[in-house]
C-alpha atoms as a PDB file:
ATOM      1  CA  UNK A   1       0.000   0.000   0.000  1.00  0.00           C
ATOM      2  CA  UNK A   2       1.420   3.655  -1.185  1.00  0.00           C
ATOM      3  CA  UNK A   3       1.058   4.598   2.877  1.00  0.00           C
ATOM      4  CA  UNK A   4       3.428   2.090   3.939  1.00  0.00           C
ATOM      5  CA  UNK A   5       5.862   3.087   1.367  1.00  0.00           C
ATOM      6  CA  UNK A   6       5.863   6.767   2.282  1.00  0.00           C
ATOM      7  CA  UNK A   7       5.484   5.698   6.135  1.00  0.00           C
ATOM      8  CA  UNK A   8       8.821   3.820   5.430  1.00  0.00           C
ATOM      9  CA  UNK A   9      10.254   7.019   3.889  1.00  0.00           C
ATOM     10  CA  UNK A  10       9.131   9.728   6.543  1.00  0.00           C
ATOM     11  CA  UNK A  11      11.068   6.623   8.617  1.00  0.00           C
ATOM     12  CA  UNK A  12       7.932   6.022  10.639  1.00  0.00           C
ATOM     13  CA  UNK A  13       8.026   2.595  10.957  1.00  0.00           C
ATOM     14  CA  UNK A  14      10.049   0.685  13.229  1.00  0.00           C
ATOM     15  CA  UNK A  15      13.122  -1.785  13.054  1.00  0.00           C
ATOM     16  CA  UNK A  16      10.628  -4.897  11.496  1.00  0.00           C
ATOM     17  CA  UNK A  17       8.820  -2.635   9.151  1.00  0.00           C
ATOM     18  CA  UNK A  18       5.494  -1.886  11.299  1.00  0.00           C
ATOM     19  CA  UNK A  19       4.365   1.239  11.948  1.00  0.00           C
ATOM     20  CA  UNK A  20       2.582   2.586  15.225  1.00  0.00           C
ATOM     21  CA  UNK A  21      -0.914   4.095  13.934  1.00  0.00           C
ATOM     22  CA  UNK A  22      -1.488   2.435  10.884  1.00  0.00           C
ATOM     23  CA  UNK A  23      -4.992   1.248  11.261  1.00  0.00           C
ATOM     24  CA  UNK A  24      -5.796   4.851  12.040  1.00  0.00           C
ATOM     25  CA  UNK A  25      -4.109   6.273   9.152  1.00  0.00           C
ATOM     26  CA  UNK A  26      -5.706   3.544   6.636  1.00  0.00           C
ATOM     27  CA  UNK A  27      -9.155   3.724   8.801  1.00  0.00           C
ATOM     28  CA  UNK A  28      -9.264   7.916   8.235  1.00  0.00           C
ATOM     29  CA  UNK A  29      -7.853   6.793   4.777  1.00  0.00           C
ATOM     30  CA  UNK A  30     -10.584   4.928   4.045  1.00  0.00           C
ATOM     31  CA  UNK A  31     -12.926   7.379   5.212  1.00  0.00           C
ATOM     32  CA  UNK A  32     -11.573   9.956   2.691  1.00  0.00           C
ATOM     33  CA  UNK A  33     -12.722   8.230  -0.183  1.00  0.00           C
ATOM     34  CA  UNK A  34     -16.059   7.517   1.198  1.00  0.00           C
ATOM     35  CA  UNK A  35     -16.705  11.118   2.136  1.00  0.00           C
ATOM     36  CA  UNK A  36     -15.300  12.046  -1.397  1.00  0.00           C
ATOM     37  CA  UNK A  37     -17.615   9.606  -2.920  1.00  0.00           C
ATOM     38  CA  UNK A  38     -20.963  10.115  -1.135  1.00  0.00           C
ATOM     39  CA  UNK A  39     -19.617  13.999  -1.834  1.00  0.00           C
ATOM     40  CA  UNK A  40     -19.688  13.468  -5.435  1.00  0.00           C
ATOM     41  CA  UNK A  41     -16.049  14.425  -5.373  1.00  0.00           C
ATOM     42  CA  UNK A  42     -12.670  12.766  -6.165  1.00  0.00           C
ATOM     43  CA  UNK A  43     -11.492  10.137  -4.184  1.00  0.00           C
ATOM     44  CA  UNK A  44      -9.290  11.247  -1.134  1.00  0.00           C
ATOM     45  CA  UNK A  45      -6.204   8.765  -0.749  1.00  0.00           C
ATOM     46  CA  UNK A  46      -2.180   8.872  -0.046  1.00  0.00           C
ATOM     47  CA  UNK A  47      -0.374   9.141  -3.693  1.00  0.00           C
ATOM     48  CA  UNK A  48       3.192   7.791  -4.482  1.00  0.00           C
ATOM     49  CA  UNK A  49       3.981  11.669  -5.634  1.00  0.00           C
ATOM     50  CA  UNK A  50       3.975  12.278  -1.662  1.00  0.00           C
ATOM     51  CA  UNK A  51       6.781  10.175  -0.809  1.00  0.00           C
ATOM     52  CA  UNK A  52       8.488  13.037  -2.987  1.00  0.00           C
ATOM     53  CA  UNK A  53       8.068  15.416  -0.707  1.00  0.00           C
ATOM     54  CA  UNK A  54       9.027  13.298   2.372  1.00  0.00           C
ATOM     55  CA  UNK A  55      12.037  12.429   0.700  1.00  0.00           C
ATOM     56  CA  UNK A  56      12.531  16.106   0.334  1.00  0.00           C
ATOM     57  CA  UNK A  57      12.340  16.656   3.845  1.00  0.00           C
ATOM     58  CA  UNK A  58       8.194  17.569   4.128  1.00  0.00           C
ATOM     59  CA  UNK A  59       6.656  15.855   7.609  1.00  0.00           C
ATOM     60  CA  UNK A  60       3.542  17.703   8.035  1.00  0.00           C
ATOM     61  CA  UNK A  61       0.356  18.691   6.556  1.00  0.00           C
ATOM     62  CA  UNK A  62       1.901  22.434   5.793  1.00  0.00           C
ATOM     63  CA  UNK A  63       3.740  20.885   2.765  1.00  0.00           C
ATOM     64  CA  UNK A  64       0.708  20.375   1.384  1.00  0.00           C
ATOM     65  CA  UNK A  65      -0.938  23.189   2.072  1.00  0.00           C
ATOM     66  CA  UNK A  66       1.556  25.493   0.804  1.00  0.00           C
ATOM     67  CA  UNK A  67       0.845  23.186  -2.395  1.00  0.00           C
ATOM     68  CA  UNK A  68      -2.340  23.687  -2.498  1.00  0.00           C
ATOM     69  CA  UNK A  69      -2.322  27.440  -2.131  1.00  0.00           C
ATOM     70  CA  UNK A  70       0.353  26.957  -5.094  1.00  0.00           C
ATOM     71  CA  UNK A  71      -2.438  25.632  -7.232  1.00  0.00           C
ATOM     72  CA  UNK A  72      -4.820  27.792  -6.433  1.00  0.00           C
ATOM     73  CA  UNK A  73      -2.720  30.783  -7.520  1.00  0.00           C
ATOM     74  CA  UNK A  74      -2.270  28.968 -10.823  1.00  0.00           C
ATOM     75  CA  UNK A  75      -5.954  29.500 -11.433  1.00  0.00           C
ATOM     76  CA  UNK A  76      -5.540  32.693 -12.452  1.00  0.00           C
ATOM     77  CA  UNK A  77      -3.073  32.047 -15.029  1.00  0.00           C
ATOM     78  CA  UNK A  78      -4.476  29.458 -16.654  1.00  0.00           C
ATOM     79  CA  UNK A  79      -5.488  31.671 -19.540  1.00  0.00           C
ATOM     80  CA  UNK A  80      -2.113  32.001 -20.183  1.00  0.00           C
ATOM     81  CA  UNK A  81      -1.608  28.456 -21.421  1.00  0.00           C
ATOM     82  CA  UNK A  82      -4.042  29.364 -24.319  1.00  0.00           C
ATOM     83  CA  UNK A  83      -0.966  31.168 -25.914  1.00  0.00           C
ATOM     84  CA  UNK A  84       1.879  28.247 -25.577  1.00  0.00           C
ATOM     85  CA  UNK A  85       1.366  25.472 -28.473  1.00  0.00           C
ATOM     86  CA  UNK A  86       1.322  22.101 -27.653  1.00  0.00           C
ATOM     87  CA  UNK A  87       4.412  21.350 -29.427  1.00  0.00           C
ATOM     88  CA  UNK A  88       6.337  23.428 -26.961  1.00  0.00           C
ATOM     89  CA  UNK A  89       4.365  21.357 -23.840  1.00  0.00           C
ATOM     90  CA  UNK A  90       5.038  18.267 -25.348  1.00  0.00           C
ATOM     91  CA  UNK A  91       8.962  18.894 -25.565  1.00  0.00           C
ATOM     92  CA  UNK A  92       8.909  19.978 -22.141  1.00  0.00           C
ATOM     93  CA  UNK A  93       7.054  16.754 -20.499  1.00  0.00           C
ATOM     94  CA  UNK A  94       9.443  14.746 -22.807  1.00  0.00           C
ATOM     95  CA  UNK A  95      12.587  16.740 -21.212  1.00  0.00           C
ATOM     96  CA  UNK A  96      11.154  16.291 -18.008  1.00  0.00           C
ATOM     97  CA  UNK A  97      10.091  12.411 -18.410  1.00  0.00           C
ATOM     98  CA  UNK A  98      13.909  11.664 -19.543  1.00  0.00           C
ATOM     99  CA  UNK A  99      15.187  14.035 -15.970  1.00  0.00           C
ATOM    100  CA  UNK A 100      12.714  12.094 -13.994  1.00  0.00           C
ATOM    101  CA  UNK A 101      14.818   8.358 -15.581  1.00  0.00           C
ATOM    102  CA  UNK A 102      17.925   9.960 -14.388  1.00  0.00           C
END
């Protein structure tokens, strides 16, 4: 499961590979993508992309929500993107795909 693996990176776990708390964190886990889906929203869930930002040093929820405020500037440039071609995007993810393989 993708929390174990970033539980094991933020170097929660202990010297046989179990972590203290994990049936809360899958139990409110869980619960996220109920909510989400009785919401009519997108399912709520740990992603690989967040053992990233432990790796990076991030241990707390203020890593994300400096991300998310990120994203929510980038609202109001999205009309900006209008004017780059896809051409140019599509080099870039391909530069960045080959970066990521390094």
């Amino acid at each position: 499961a993708t929390i174990i693996g970033v539980g094991t990176e933020a170097k929660l776990a202990d010297d046989k590979g179990r972590m203290p708390g994990l049936s809360k964190a899958l139990f409110i886990d869980g619960a996220g993508g109920v909510i989400g889906g009785v919401a009519s929203g997108s399912g709520q869930t740990v992603f690989v992309e967040s053992a990233t930002g432990v790796g990076e040093g991030a241990r707390t929820g203020l890593a994300s929500a400096v991300t998310g405020l990120f994203f929510a500037a980038c609202l109001f440039f999205t009309p900006l993107t209008a004017i780059v071609p896809t051409e140019v995007a599509s080099a870039a993810l391909v530069v960045i795909g080959a970066m990521m393989m390094q």
